[in-house]
PDB file of N, CA and C in Angstrom:
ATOM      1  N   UNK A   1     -12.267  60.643 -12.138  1.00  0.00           N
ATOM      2  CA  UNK A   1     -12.359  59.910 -13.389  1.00  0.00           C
ATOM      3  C   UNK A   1     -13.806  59.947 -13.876  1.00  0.00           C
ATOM      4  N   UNK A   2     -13.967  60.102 -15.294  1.00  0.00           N
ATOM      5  CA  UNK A   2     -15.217  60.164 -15.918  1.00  0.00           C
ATOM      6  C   UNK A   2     -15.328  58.584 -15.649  1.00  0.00           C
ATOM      7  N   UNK A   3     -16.978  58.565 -15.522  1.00  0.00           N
ATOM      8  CA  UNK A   3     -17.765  56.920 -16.072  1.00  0.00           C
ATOM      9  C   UNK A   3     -17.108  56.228 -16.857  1.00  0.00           C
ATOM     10  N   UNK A   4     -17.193  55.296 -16.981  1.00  0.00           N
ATOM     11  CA  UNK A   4     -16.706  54.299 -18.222  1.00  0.00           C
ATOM     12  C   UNK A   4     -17.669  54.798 -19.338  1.00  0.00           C
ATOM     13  N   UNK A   5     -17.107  54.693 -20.315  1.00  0.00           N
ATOM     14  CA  UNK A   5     -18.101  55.026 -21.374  1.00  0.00           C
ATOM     15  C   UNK A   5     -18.896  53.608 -21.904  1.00  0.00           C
ATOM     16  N   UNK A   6     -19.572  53.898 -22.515  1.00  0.00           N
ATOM     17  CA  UNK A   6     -20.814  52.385 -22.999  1.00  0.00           C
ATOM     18  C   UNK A   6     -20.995  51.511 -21.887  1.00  0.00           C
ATOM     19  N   UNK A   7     -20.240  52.331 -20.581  1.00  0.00           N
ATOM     20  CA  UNK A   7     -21.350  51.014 -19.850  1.00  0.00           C
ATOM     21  C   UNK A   7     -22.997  50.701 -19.148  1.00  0.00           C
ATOM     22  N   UNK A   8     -23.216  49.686 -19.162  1.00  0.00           N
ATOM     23  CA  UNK A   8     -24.658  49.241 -19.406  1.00  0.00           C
ATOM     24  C   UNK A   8     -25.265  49.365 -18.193  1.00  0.00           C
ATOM     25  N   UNK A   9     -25.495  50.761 -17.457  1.00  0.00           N
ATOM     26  CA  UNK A   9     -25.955  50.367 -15.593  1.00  0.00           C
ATOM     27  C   UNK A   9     -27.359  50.030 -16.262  1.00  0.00           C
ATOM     28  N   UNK A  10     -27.796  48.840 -15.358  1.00  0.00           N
ATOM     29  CA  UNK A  10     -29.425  48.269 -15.658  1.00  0.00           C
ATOM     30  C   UNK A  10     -29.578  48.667 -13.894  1.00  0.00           C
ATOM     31  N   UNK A  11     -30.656  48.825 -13.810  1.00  0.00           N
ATOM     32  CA  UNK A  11     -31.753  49.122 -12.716  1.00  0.00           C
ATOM     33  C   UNK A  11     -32.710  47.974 -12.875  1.00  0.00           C
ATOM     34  N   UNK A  12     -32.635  47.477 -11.046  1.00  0.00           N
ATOM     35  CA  UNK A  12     -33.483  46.170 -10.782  1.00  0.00           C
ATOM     36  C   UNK A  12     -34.303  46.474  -9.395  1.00  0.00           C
ATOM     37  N   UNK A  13     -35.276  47.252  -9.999  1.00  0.00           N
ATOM     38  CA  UNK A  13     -36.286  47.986  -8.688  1.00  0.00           C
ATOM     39  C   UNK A  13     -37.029  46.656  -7.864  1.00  0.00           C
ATOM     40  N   UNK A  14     -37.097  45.446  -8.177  1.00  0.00           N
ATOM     41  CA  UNK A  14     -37.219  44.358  -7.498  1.00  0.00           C
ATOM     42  C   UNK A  14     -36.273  44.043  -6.287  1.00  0.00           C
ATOM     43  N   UNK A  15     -35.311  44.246  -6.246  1.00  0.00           N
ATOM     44  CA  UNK A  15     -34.044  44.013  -5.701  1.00  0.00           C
ATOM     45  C   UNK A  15     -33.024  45.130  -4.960  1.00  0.00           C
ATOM     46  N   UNK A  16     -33.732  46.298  -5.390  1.00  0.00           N
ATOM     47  CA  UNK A  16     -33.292  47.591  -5.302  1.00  0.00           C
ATOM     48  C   UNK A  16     -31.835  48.171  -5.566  1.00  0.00           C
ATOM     49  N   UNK A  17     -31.585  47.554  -6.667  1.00  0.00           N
ATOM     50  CA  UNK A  17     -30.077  47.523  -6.880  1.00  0.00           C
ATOM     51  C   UNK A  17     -29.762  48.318  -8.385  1.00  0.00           C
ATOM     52  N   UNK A  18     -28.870  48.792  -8.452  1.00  0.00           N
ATOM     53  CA  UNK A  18     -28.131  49.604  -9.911  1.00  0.00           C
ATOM     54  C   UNK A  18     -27.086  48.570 -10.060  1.00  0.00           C
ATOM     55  N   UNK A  19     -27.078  47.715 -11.160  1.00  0.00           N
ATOM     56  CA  UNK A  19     -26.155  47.007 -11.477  1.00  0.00           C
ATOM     57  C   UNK A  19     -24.909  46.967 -12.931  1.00  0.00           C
ATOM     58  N   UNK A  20     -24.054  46.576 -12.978  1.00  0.00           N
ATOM     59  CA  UNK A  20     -23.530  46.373 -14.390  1.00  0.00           C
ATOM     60  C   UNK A  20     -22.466  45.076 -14.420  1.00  0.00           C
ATOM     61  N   UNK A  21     -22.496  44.217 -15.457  1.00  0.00           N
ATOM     62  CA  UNK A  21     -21.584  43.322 -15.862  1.00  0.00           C
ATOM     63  C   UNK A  21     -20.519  43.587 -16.440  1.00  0.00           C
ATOM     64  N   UNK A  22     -19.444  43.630 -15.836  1.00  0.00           N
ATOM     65  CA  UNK A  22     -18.309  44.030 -17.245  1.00  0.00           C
ATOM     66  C   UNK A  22     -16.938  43.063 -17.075  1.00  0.00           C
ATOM     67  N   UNK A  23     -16.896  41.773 -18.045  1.00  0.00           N
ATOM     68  CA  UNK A  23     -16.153  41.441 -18.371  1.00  0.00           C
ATOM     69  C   UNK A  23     -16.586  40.236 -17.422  1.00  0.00           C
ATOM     70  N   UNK A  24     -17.958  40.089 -17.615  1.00  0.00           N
ATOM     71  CA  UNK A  24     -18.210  38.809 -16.681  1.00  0.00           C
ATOM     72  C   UNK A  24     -18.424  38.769 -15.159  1.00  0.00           C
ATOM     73  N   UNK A  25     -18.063  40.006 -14.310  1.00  0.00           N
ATOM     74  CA  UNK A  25     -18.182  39.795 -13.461  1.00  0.00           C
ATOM     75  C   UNK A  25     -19.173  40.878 -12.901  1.00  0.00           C
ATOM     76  N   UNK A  26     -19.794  40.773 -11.771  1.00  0.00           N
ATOM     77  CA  UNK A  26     -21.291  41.556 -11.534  1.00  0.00           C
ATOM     78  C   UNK A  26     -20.681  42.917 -10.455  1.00  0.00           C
ATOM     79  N   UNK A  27     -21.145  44.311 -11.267  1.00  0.00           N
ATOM     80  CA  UNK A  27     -20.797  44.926 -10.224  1.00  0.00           C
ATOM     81  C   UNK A  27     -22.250  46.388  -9.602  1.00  0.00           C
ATOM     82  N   UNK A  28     -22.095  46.003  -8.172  1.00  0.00           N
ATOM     83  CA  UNK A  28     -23.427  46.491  -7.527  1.00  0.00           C
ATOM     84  C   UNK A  28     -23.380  48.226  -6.689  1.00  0.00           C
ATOM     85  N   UNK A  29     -24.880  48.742  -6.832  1.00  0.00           N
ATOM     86  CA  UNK A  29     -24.969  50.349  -5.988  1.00  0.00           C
ATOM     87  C   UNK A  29     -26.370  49.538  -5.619  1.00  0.00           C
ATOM     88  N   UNK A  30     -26.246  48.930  -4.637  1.00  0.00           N
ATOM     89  CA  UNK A  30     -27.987  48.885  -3.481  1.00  0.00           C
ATOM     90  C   UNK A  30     -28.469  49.766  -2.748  1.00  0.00           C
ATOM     91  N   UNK A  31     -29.332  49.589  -2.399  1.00  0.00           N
ATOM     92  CA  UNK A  31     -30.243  51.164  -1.554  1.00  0.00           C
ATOM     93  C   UNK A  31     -30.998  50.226  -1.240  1.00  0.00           C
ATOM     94  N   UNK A  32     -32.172  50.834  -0.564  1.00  0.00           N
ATOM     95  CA  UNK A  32     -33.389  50.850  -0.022  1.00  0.00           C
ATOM     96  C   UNK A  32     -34.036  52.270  -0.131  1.00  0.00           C
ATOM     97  N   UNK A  33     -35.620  51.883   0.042  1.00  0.00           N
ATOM     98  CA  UNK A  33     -36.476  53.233   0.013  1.00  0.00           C
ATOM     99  C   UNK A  33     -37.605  52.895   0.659  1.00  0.00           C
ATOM    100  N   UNK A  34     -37.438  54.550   1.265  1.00  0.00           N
ATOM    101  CA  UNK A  34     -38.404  54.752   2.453  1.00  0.00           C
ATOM    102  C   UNK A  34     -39.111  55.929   2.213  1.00  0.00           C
ATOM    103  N   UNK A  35     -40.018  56.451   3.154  1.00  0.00           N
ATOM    104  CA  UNK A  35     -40.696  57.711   2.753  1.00  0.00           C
ATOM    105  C   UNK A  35     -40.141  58.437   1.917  1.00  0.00           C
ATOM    106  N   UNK A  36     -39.901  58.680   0.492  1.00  0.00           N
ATOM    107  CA  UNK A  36     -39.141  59.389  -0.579  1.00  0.00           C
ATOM    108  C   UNK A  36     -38.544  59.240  -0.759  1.00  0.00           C
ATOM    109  N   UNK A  37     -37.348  58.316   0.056  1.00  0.00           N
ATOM    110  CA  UNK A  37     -35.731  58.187   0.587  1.00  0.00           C
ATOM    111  C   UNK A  37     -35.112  57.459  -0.181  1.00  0.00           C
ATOM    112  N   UNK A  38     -33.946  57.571  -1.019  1.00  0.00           N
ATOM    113  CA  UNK A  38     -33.138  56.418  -1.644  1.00  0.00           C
ATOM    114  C   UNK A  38     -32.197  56.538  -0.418  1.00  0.00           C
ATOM    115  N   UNK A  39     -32.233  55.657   0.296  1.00  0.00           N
ATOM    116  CA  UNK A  39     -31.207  55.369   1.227  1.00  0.00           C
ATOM    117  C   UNK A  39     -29.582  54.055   0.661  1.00  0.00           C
ATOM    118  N   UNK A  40     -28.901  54.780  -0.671  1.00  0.00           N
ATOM    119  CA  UNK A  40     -27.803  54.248  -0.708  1.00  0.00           C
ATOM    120  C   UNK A  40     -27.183  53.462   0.058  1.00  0.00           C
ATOM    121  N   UNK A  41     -27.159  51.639  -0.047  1.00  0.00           N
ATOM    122  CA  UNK A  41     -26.284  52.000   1.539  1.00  0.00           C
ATOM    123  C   UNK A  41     -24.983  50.810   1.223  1.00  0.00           C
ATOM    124  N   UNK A  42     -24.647  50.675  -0.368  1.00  0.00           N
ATOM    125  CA  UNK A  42     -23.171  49.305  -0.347  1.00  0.00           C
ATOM    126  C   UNK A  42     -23.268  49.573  -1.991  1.00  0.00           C
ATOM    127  N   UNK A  43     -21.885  50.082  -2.297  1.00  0.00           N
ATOM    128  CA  UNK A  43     -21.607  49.795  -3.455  1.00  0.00           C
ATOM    129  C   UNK A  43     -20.285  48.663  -4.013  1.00  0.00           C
ATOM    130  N   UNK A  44     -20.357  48.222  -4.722  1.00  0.00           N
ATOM    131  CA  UNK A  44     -18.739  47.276  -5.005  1.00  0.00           C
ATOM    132  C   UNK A  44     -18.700  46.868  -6.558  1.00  0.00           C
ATOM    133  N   UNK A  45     -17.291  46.392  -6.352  1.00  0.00           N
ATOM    134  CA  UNK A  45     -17.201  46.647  -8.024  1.00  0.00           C
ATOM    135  C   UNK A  45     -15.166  45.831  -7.628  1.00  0.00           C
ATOM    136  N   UNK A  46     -15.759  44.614  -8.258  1.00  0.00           N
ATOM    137  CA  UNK A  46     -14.416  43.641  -7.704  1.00  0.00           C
ATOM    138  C   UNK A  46     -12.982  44.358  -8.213  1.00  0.00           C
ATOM    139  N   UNK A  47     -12.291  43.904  -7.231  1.00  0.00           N
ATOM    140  CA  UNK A  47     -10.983  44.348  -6.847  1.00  0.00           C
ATOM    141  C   UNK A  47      -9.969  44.732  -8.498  1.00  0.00           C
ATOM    142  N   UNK A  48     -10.214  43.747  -9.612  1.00  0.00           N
ATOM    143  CA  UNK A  48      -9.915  43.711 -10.909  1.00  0.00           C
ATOM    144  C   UNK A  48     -10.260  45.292 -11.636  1.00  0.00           C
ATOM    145  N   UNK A  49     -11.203  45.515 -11.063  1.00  0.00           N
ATOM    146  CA  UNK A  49     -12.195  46.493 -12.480  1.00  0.00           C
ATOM    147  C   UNK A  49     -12.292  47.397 -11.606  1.00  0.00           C
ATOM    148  N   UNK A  50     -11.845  47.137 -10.591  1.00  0.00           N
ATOM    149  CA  UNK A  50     -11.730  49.244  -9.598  1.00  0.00           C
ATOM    150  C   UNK A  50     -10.933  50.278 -10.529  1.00  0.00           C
ATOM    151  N   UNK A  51     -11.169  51.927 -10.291  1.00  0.00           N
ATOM    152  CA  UNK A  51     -10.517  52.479 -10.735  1.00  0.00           C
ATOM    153  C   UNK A  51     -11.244  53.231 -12.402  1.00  0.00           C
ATOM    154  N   UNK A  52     -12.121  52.400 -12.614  1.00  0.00           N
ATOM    155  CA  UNK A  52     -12.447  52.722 -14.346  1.00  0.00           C
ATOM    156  C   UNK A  52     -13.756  53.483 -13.974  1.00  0.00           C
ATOM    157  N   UNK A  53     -14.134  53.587 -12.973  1.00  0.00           N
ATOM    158  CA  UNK A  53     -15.287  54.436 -13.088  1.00  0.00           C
ATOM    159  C   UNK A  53     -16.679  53.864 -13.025  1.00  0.00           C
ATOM    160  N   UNK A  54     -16.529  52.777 -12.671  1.00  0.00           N
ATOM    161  CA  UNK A  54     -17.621  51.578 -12.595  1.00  0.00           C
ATOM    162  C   UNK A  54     -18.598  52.349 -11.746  1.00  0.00           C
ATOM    163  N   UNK A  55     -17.997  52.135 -10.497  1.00  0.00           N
ATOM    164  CA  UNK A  55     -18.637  52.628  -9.240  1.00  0.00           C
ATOM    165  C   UNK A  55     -19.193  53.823  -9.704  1.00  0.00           C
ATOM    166  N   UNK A  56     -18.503  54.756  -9.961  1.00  0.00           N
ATOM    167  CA  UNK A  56     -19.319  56.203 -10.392  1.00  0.00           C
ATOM    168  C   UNK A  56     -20.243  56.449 -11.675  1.00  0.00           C
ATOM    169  N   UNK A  57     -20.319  54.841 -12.199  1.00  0.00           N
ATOM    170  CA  UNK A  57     -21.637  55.456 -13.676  1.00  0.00           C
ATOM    171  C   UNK A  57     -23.031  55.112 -13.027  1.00  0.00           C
ATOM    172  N   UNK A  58     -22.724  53.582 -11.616  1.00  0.00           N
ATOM    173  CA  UNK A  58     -23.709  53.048 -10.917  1.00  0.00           C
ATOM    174  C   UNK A  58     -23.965  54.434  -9.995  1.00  0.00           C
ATOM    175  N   UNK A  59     -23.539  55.088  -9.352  1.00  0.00           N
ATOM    176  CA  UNK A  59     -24.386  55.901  -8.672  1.00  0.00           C
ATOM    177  C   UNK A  59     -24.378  57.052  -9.768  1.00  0.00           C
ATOM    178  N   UNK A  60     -24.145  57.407 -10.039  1.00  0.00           N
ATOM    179  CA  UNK A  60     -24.569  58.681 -11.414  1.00  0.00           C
ATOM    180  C   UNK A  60     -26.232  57.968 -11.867  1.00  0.00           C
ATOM    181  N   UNK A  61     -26.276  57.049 -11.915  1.00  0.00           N
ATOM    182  CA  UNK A  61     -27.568  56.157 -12.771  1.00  0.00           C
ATOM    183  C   UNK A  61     -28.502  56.254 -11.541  1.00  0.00           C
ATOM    184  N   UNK A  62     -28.327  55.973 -10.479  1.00  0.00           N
ATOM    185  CA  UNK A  62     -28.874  55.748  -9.306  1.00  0.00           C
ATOM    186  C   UNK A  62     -29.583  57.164  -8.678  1.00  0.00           C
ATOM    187  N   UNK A  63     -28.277  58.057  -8.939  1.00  0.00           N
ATOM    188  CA  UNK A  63     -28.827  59.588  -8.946  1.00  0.00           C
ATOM    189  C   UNK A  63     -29.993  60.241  -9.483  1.00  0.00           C
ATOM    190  N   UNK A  64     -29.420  59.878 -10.742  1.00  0.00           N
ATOM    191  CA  UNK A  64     -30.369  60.278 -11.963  1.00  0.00           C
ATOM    192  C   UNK A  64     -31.690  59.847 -12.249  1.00  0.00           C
ATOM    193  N   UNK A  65     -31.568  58.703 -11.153  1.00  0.00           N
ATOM    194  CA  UNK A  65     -32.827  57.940 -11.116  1.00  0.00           C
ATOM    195  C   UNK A  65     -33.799  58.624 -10.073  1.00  0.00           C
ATOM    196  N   UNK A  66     -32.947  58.858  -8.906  1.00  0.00           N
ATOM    197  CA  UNK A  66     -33.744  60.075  -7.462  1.00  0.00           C
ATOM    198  C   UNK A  66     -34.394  61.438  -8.089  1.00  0.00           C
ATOM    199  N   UNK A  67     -33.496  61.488  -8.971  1.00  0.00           N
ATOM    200  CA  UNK A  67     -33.940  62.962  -9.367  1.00  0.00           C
ATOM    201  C   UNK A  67     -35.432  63.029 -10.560  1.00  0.00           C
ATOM    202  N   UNK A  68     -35.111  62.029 -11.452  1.00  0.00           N
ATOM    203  CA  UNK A  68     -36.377  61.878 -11.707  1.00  0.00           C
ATOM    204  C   UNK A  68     -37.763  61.340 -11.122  1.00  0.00           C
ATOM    205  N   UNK A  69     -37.202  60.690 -10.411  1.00  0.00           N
ATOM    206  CA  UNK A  69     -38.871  60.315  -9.343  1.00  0.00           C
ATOM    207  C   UNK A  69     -38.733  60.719  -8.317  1.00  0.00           C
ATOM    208  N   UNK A  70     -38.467  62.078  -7.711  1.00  0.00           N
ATOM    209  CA  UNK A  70     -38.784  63.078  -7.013  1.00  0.00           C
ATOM    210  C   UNK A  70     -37.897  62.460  -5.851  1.00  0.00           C
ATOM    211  N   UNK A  71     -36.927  61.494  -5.405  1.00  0.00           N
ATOM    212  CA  UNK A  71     -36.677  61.049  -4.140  1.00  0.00           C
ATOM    213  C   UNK A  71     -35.329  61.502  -3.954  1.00  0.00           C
ATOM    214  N   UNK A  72     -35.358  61.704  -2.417  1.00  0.00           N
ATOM    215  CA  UNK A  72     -34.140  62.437  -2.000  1.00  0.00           C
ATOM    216  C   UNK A  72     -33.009  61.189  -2.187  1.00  0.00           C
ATOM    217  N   UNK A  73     -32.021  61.532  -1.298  1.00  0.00           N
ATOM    218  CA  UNK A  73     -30.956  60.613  -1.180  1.00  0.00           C
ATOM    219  C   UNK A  73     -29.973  60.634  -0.048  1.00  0.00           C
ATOM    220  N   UNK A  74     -30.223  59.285   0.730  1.00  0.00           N
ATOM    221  CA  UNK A  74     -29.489  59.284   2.192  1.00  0.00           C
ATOM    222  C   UNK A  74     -28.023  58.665   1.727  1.00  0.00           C
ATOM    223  N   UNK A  75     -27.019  58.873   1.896  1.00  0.00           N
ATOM    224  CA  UNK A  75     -25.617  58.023   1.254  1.00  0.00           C
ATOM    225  C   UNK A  75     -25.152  57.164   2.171  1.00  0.00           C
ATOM    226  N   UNK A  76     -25.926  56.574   2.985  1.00  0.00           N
ATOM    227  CA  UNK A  76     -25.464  55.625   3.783  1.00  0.00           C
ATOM    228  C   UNK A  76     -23.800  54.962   3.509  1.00  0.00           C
ATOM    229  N   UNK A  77     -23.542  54.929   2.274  1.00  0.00           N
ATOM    230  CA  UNK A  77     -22.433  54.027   1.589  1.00  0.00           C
ATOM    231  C   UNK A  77     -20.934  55.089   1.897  1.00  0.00           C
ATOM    232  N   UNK A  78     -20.283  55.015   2.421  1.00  0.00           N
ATOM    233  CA  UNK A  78     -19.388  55.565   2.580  1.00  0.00           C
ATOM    234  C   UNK A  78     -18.612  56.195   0.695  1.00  0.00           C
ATOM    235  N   UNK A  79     -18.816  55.552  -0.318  1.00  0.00           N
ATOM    236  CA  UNK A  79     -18.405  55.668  -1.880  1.00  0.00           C
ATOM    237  C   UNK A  79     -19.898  57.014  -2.175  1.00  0.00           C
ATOM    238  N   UNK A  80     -20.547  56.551  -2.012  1.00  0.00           N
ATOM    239  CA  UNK A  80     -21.601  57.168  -2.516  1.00  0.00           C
ATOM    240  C   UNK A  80     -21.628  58.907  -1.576  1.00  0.00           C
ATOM    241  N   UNK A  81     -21.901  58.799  -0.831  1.00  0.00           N
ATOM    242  CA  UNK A  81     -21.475  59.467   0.274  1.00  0.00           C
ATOM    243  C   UNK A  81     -20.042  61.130  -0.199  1.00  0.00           C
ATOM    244  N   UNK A  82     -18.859  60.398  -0.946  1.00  0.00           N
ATOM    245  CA  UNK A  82     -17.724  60.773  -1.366  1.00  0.00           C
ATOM    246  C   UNK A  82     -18.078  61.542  -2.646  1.00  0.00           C
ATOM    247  N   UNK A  83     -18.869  60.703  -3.490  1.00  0.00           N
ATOM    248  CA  UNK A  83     -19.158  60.858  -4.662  1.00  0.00           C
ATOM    249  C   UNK A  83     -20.173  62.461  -4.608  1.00  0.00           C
ATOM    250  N   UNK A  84     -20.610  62.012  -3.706  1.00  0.00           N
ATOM    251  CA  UNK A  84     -21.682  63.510  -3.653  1.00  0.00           C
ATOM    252  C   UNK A  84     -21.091  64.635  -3.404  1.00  0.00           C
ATOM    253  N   UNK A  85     -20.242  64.726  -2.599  1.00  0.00           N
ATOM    254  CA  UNK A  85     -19.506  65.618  -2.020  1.00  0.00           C
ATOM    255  C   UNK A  85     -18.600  65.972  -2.726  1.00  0.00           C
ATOM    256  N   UNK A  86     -18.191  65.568  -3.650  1.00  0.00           N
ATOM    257  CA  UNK A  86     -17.197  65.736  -4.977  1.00  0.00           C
ATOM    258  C   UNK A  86     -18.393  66.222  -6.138  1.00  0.00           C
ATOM    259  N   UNK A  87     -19.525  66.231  -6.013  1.00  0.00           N
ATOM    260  CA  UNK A  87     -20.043  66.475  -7.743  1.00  0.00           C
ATOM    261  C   UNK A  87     -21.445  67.499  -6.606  1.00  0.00           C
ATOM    262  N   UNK A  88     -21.021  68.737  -6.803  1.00  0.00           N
ATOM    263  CA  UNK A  88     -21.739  69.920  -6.125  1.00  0.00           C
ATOM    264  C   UNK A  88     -23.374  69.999  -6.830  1.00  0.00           C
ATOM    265  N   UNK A  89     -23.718  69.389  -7.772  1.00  0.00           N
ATOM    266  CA  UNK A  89     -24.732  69.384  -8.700  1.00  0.00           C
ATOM    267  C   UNK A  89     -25.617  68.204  -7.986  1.00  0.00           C
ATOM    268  N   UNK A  90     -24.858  67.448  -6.994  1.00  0.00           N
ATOM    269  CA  UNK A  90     -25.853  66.532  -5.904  1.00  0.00           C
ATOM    270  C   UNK A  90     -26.444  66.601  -4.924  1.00  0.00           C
ATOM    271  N   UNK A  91     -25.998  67.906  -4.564  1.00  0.00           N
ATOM    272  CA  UNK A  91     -26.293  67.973  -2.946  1.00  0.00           C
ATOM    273  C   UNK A  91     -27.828  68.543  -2.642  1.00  0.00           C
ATOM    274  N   UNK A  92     -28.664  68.780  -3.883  1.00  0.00           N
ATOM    275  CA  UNK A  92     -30.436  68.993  -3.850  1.00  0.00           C
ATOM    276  C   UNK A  92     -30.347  68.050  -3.613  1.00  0.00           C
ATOM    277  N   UNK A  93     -29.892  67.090  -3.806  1.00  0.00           N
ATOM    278  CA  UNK A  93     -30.807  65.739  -3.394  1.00  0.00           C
ATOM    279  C   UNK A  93     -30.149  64.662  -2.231  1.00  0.00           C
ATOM    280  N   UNK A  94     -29.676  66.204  -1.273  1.00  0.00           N
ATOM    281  CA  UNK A  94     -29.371  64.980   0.111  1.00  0.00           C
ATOM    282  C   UNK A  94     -30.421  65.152   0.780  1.00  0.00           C
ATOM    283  N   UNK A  95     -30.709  64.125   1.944  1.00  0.00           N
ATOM    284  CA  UNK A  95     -31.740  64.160   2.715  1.00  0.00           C
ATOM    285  C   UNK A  95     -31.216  65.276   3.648  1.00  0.00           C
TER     286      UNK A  95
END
């Protein structure tokens, strides 16, 4: 499934999280970073709003974010992890 369209992933480098609200309720792609490393490691996206592509605009954003500031990407997250391995245009940026 494509992304949801118009949705709003915000990035909260305080917190290290890719987030989006939709329909009121909060849905999360966390990492951590280490020597270069986006180490992905919990994505979720409540039981209601699975399925639309939530999960995949937050790591698409999260991606897109490694790739512009030079950092690899560990997929700790079992989703994230899937996601890569399905979109062949990711795999420069596994650790």
């Amino acid at each position: 499934m494509l992304p949801m369209q118009g949705l709003n992933v915000e990035h909260d480098a305080e917190v290290s999280r890719f987030h989006a609200t939709v329909d009121g309720r909060l849905c999360v792609a966390d990492y951590r970073s280490s020597g270069g490393v986006m180490h992905m490691t919990y994505t979720a996206v409540p039981p209601v709003l699975q399925g639309h592509g939530i999960a995949a605009a937050m790591v698409q954003a999260a991606l897109e974010h490694s790739r512009r500031h030079g950092l690899r990407v560990n997929p700790l997250c079992s989703y994230v992890a899937r996601y890569m391995q399905r979109h062949a245009e990711t795999q420069d940026l596994l650790v």
